[in-house]
N, C-alpha and C. Protein backbone atom coordinates (compact mmCIF):
# COMPACT_ATOMS: atom_id res chain seq x y z
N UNK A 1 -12.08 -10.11 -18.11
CA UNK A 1 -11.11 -9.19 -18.68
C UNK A 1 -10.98 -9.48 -20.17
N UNK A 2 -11.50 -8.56 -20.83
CA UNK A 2 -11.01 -8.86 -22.40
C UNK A 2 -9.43 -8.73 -22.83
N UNK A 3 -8.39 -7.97 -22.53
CA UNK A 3 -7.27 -8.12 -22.72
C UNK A 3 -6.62 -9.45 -22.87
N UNK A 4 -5.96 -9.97 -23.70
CA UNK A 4 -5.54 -11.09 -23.85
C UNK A 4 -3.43 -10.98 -23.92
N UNK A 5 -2.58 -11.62 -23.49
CA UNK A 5 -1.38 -11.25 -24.36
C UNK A 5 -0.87 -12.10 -25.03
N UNK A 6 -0.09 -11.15 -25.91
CA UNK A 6 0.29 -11.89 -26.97
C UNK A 6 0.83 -13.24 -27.06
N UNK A 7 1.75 -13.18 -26.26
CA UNK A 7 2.66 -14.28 -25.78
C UNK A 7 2.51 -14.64 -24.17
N UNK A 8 2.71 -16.06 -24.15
CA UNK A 8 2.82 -15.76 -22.61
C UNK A 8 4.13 -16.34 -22.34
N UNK A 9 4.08 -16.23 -21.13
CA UNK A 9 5.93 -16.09 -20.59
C UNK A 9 6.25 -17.61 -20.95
N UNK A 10 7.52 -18.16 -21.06
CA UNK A 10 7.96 -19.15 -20.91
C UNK A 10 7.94 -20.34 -19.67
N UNK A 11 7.60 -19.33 -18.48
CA UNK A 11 8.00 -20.11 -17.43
C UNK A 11 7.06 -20.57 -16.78
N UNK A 12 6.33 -21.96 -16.58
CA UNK A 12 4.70 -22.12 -16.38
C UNK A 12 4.42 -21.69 -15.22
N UNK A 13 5.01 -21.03 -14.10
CA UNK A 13 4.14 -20.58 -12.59
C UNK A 13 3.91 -19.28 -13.39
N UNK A 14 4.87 -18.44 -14.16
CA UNK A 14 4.00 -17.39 -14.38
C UNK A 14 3.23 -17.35 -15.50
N UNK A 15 3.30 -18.27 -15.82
CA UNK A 15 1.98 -18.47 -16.92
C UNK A 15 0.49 -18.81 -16.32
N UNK A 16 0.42 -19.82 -15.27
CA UNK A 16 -0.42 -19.95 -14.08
C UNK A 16 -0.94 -18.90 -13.68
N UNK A 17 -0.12 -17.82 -13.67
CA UNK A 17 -0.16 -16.84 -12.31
C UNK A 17 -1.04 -15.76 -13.03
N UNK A 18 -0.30 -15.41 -14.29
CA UNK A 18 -1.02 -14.60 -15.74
C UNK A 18 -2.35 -15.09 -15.89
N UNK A 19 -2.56 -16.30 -16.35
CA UNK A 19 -4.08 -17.14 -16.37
C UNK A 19 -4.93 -16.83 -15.43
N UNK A 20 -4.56 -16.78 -14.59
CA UNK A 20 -5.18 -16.92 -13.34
C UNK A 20 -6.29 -15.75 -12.88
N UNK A 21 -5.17 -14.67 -12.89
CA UNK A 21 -5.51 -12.99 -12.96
C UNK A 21 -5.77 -12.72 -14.22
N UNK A 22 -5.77 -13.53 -15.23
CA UNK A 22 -7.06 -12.90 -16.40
C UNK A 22 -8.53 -13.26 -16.29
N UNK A 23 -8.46 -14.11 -15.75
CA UNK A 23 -10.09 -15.44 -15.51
C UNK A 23 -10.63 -14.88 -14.39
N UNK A 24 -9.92 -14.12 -13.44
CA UNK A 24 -10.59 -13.67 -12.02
C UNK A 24 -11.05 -12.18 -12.59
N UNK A 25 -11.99 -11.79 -11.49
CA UNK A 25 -12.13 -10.47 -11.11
C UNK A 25 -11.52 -9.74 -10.01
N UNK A 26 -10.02 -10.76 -10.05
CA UNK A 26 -8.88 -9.72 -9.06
C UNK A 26 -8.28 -8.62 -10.03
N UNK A 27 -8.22 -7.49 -9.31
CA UNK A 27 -7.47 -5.99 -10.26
C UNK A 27 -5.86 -6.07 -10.14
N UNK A 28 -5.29 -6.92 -8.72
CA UNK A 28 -3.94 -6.54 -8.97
C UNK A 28 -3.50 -8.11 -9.16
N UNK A 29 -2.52 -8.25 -10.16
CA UNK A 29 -1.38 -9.46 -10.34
C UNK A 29 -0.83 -9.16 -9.51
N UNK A 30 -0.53 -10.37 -8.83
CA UNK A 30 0.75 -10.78 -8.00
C UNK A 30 1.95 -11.73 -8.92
N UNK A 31 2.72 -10.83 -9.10
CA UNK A 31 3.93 -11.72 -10.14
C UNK A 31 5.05 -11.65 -9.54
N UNK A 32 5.24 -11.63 -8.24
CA UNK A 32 6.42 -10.94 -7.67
C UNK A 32 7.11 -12.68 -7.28
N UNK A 33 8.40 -12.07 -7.81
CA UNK A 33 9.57 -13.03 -7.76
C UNK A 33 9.41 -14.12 -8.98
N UNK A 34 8.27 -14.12 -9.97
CA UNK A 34 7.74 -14.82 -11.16
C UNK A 34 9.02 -14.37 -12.05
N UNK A 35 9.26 -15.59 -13.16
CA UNK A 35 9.62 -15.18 -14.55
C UNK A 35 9.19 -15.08 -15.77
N UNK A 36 8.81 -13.25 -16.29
CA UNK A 36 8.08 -13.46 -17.23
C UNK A 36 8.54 -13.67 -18.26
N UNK A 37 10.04 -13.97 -18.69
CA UNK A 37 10.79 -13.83 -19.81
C UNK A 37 9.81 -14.69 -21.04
N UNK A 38 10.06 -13.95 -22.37
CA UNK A 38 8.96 -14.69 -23.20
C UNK A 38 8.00 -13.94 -23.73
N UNK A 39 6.93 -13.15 -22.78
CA UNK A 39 6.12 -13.07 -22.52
C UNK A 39 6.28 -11.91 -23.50
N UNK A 40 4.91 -11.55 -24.23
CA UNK A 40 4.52 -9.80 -24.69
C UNK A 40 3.01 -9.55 -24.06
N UNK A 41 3.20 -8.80 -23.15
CA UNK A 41 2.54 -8.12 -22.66
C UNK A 41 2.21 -6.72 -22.78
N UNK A 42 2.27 -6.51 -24.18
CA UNK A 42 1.88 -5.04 -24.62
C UNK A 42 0.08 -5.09 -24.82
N UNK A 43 0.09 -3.38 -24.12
CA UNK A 43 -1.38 -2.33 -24.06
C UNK A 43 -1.75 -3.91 -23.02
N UNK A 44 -1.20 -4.68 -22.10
CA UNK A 44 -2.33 -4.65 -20.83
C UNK A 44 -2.15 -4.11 -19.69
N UNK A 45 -2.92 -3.97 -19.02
CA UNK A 45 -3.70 -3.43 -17.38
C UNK A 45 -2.65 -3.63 -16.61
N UNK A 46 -1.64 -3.26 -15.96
CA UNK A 46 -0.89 -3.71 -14.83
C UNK A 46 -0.71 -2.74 -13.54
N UNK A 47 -1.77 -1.92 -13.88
CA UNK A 47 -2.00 -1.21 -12.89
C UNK A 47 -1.94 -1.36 -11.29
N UNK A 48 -1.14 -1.30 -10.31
CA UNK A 48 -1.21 -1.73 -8.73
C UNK A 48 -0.71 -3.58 -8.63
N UNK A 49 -0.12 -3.76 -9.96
CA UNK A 49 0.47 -5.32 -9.82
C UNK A 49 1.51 -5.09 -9.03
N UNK A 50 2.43 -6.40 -8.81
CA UNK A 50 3.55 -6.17 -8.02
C UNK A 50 4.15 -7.26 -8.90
N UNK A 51 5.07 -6.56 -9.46
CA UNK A 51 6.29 -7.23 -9.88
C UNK A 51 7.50 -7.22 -9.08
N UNK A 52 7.53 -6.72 -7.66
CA UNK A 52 8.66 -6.87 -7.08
C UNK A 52 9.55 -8.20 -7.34
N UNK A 53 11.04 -8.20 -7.44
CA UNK A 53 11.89 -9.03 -7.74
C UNK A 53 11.87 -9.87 -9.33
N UNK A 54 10.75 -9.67 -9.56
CA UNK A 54 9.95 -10.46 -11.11
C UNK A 54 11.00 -10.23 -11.95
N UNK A 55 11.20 -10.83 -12.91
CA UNK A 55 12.18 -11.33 -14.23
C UNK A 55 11.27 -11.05 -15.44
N UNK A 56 11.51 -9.28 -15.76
CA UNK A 56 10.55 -9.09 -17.09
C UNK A 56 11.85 -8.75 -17.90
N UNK A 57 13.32 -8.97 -18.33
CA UNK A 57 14.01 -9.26 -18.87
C UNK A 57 13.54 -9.69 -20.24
N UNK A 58 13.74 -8.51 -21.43
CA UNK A 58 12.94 -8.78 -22.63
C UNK A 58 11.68 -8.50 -22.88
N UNK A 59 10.67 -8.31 -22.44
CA UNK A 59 9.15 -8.36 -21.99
C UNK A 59 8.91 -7.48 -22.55
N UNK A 60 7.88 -7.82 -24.01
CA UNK A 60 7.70 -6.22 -24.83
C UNK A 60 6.46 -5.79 -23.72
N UNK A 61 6.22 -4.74 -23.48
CA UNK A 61 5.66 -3.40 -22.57
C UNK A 61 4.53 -2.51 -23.32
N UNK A 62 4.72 -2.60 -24.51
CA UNK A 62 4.65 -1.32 -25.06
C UNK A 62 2.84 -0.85 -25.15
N UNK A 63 2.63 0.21 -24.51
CA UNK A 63 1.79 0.79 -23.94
C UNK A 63 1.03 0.37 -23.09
N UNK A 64 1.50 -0.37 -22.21
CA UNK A 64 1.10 -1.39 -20.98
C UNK A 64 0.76 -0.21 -20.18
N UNK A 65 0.20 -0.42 -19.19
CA UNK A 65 0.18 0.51 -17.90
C UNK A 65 0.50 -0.01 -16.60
N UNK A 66 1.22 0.38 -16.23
CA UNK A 66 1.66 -0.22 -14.88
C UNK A 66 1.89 0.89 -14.07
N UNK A 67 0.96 1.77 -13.74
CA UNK A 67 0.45 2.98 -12.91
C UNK A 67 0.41 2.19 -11.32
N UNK A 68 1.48 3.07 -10.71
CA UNK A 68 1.85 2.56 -9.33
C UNK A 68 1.53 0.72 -8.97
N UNK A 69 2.22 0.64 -10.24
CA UNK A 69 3.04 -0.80 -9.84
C UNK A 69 4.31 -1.24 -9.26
N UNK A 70 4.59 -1.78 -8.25
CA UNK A 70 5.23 -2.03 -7.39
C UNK A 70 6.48 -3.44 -8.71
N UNK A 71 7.92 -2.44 -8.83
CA UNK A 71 8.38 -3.19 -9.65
C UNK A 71 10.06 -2.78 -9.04
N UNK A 72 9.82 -2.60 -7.48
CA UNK A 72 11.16 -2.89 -6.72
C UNK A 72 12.02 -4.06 -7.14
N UNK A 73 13.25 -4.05 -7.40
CA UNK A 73 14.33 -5.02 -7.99
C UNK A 73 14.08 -5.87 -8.67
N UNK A 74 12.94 -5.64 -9.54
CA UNK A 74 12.73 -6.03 -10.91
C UNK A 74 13.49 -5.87 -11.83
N UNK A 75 13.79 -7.08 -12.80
CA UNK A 75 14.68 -7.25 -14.07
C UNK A 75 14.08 -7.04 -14.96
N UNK A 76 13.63 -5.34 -15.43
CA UNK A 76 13.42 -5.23 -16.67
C UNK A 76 14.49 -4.83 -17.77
N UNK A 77 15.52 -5.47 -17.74
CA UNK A 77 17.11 -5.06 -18.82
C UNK A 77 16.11 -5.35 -20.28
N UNK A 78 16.17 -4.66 -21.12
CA UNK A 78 16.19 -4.78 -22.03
C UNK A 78 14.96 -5.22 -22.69
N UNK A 79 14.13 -4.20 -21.87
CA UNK A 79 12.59 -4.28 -21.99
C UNK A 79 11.83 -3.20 -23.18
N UNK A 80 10.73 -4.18 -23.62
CA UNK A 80 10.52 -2.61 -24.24
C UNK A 80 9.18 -1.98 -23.75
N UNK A 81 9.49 -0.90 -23.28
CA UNK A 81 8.27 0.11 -22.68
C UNK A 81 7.79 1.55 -23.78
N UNK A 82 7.97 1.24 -24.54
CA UNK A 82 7.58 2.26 -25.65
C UNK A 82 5.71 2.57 -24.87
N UNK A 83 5.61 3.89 -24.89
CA UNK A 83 4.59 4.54 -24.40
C UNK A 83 4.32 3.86 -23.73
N UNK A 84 4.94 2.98 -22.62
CA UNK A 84 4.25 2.17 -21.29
C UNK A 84 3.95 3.73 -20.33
N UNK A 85 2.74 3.74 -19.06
CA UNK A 85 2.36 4.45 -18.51
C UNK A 85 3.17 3.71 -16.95
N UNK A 86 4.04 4.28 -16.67
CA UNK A 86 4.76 3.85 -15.25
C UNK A 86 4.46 5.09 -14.28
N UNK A 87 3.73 5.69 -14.07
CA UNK A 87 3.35 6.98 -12.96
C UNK A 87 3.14 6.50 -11.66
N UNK A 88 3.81 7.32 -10.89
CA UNK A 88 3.82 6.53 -9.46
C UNK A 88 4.56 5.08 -9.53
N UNK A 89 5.01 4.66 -10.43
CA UNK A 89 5.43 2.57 -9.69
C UNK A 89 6.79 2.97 -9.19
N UNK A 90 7.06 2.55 -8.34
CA UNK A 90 8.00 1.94 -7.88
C UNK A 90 9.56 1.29 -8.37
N UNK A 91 10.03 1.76 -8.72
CA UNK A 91 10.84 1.36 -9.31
C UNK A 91 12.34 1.29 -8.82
N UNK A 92 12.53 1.40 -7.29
CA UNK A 92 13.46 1.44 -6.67
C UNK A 92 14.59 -0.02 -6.95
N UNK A 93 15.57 0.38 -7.44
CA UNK A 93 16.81 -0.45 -7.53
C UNK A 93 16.66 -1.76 -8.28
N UNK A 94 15.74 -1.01 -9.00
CA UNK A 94 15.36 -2.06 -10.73
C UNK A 94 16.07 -1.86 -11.73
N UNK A 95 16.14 -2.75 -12.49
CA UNK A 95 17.49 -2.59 -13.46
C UNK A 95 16.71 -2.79 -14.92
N UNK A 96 16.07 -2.05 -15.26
CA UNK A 96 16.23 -1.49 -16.47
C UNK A 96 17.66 -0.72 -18.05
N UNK A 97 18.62 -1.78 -17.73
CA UNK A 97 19.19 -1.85 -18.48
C UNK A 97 19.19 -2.19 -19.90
N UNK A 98 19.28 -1.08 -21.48
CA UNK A 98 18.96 -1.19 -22.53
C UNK A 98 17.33 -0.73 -22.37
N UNK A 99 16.81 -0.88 -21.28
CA UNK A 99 15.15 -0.37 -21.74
C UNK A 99 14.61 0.65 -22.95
N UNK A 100 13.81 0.29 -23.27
CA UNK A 100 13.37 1.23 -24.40
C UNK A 100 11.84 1.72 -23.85
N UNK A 101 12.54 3.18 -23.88
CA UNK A 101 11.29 3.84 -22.78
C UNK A 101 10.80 5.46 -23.63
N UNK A 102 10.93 5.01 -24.70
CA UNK A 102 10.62 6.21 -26.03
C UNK A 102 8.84 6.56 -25.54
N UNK A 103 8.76 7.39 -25.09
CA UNK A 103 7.61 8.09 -25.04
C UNK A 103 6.96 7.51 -23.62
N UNK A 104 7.62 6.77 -23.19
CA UNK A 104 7.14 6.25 -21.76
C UNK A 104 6.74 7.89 -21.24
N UNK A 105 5.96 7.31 -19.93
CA UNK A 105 5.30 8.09 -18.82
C UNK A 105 6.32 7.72 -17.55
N UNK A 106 6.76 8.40 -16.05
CA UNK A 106 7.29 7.88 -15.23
C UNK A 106 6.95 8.66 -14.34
N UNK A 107 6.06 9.34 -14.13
CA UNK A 107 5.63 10.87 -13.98
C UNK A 107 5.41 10.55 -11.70
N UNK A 108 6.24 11.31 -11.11
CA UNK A 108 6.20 10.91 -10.17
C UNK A 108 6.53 9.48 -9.56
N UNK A 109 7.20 8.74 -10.14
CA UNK A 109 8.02 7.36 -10.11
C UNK A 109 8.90 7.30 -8.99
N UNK A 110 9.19 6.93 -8.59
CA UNK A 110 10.93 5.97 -7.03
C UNK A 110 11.25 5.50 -8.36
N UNK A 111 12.21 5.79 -8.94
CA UNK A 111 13.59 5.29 -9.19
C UNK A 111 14.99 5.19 -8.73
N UNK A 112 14.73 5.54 -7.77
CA UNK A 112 15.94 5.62 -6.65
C UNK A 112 16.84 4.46 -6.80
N UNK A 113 18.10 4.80 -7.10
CA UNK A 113 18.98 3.35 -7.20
C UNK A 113 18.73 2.63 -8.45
N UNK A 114 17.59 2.83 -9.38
CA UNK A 114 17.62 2.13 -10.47
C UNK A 114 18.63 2.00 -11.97
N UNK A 115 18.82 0.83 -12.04
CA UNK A 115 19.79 1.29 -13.11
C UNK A 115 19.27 1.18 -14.38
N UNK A 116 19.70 2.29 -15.31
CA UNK A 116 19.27 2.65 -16.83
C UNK A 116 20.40 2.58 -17.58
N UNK A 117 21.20 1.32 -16.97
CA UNK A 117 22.36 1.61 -18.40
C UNK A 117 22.27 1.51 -19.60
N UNK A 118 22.27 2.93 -20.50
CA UNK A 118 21.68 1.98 -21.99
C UNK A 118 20.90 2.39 -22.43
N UNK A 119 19.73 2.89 -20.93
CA UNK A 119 18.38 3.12 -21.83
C UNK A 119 17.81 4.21 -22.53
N UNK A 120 16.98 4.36 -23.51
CA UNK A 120 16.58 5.11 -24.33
C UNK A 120 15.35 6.03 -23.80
N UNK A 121 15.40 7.08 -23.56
CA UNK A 121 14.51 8.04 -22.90
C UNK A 121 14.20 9.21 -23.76
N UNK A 122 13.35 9.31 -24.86
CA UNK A 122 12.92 10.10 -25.86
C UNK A 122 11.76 10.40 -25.95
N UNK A 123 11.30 11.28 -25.44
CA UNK A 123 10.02 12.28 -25.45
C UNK A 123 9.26 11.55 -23.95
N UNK A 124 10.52 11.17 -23.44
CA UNK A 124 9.61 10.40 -21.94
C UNK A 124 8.96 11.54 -21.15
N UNK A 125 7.98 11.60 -20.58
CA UNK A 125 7.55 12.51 -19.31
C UNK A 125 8.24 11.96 -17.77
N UNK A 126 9.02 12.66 -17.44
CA UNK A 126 9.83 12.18 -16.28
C UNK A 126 9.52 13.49 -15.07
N UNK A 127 8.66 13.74 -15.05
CA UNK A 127 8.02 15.10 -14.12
C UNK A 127 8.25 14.52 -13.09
N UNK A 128 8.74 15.12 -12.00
CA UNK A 128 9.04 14.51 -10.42
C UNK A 128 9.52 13.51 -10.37
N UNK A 129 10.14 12.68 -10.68
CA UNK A 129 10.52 11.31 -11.28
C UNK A 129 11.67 11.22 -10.03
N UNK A 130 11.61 10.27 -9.37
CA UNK A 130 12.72 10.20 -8.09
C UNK A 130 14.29 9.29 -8.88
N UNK A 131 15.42 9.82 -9.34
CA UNK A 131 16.06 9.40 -9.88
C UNK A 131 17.76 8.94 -9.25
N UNK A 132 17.31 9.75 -7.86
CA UNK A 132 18.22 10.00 -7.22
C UNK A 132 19.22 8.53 -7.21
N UNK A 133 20.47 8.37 -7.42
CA UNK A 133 21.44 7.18 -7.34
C UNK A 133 21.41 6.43 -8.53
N UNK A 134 20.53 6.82 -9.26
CA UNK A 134 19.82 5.97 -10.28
C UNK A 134 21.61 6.24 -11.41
N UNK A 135 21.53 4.72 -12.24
CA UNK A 135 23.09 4.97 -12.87
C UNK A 135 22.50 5.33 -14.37
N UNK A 136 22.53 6.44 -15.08
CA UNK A 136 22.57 6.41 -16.10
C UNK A 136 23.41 6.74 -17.17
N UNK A 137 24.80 5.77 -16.79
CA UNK A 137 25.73 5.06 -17.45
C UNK A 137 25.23 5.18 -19.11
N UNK A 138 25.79 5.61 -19.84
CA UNK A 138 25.32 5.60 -21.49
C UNK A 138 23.70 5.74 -21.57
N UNK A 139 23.05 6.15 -21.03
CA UNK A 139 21.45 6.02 -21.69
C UNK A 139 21.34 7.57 -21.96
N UNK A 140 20.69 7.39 -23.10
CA UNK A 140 19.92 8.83 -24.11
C UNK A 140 18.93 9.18 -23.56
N UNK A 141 18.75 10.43 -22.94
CA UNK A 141 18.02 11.46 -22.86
C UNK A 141 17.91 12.23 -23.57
N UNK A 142 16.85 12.24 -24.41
CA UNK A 142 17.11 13.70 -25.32
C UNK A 142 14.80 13.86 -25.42
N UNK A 143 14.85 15.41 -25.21
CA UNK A 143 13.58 15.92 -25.57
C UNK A 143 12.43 15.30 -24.59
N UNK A 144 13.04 15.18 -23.20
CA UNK A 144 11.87 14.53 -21.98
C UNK A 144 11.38 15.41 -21.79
């Protein structure tokens, strides 16, 4: 895999875990229940990973792809996903609080139950986007 990131997380199992799935010719990370806090993981592959429960709290994003990635009750508060590609993931009763999701993709997404307090949604594509329960308590929508 040529992708490299910038930073890696603070916390050494998911630094292990990151290493690990860059050096292999496995396609999906398993980071689920990992903490990536630290970490910039902008423009890589996260395509079919599973961040379920994972701690991306802070975690710059930005044009990452995480195309039907599994990121059920994931802590992304205050993440930045600027043009991240999230189509199809999962995102059921994840807390994306403060996220910065300016030009993000979510296009057919489970957000069901997720919370967006905060977050910034500007020129996002939210086409079919399952939002249902989802709290969006103060977050900007404008021009999706």
């Amino acid at each position: 895999m040529n992708w490299q990131p910038t930073a890696l997380p603070a916390d050494p199992e998911a630094t292990r875990q990151l290493q690990e799935w860059l050096a292999s010719e496995e396609y999906n990370l398993n980071g689920m229940e990992l903490d990536f806090r630290g970490a910039d993981l902008s423009g890589g592959d996260f395509s079919n990973a599973c961040f379920a429960d994972a701690v991306l709290a802070g975690v710059r994003l930005v044009g990452a792809s995480l195309y039907r990635a599994d990121l059920r009750s994931a802590d992304l508060t205050g993440g930045d996903l600027v043009r991240a590609n999230l189509d199809e993931a999962v995102l059921r009763s994840a807390r994306l609080d403060g996220a910065n999701l300016v030009r993000a993709s979510l296009c057919d997404a489970d957000a069901s139950g997720a919370s967006f307090r905060g977050a910034t949604f500007l020129g996002a594509s939210l086409v079919d986007t399952d939002m249902r329960g989802a709290d969006l308590t103060d977050a900007v929508l404008d021009e999706n």
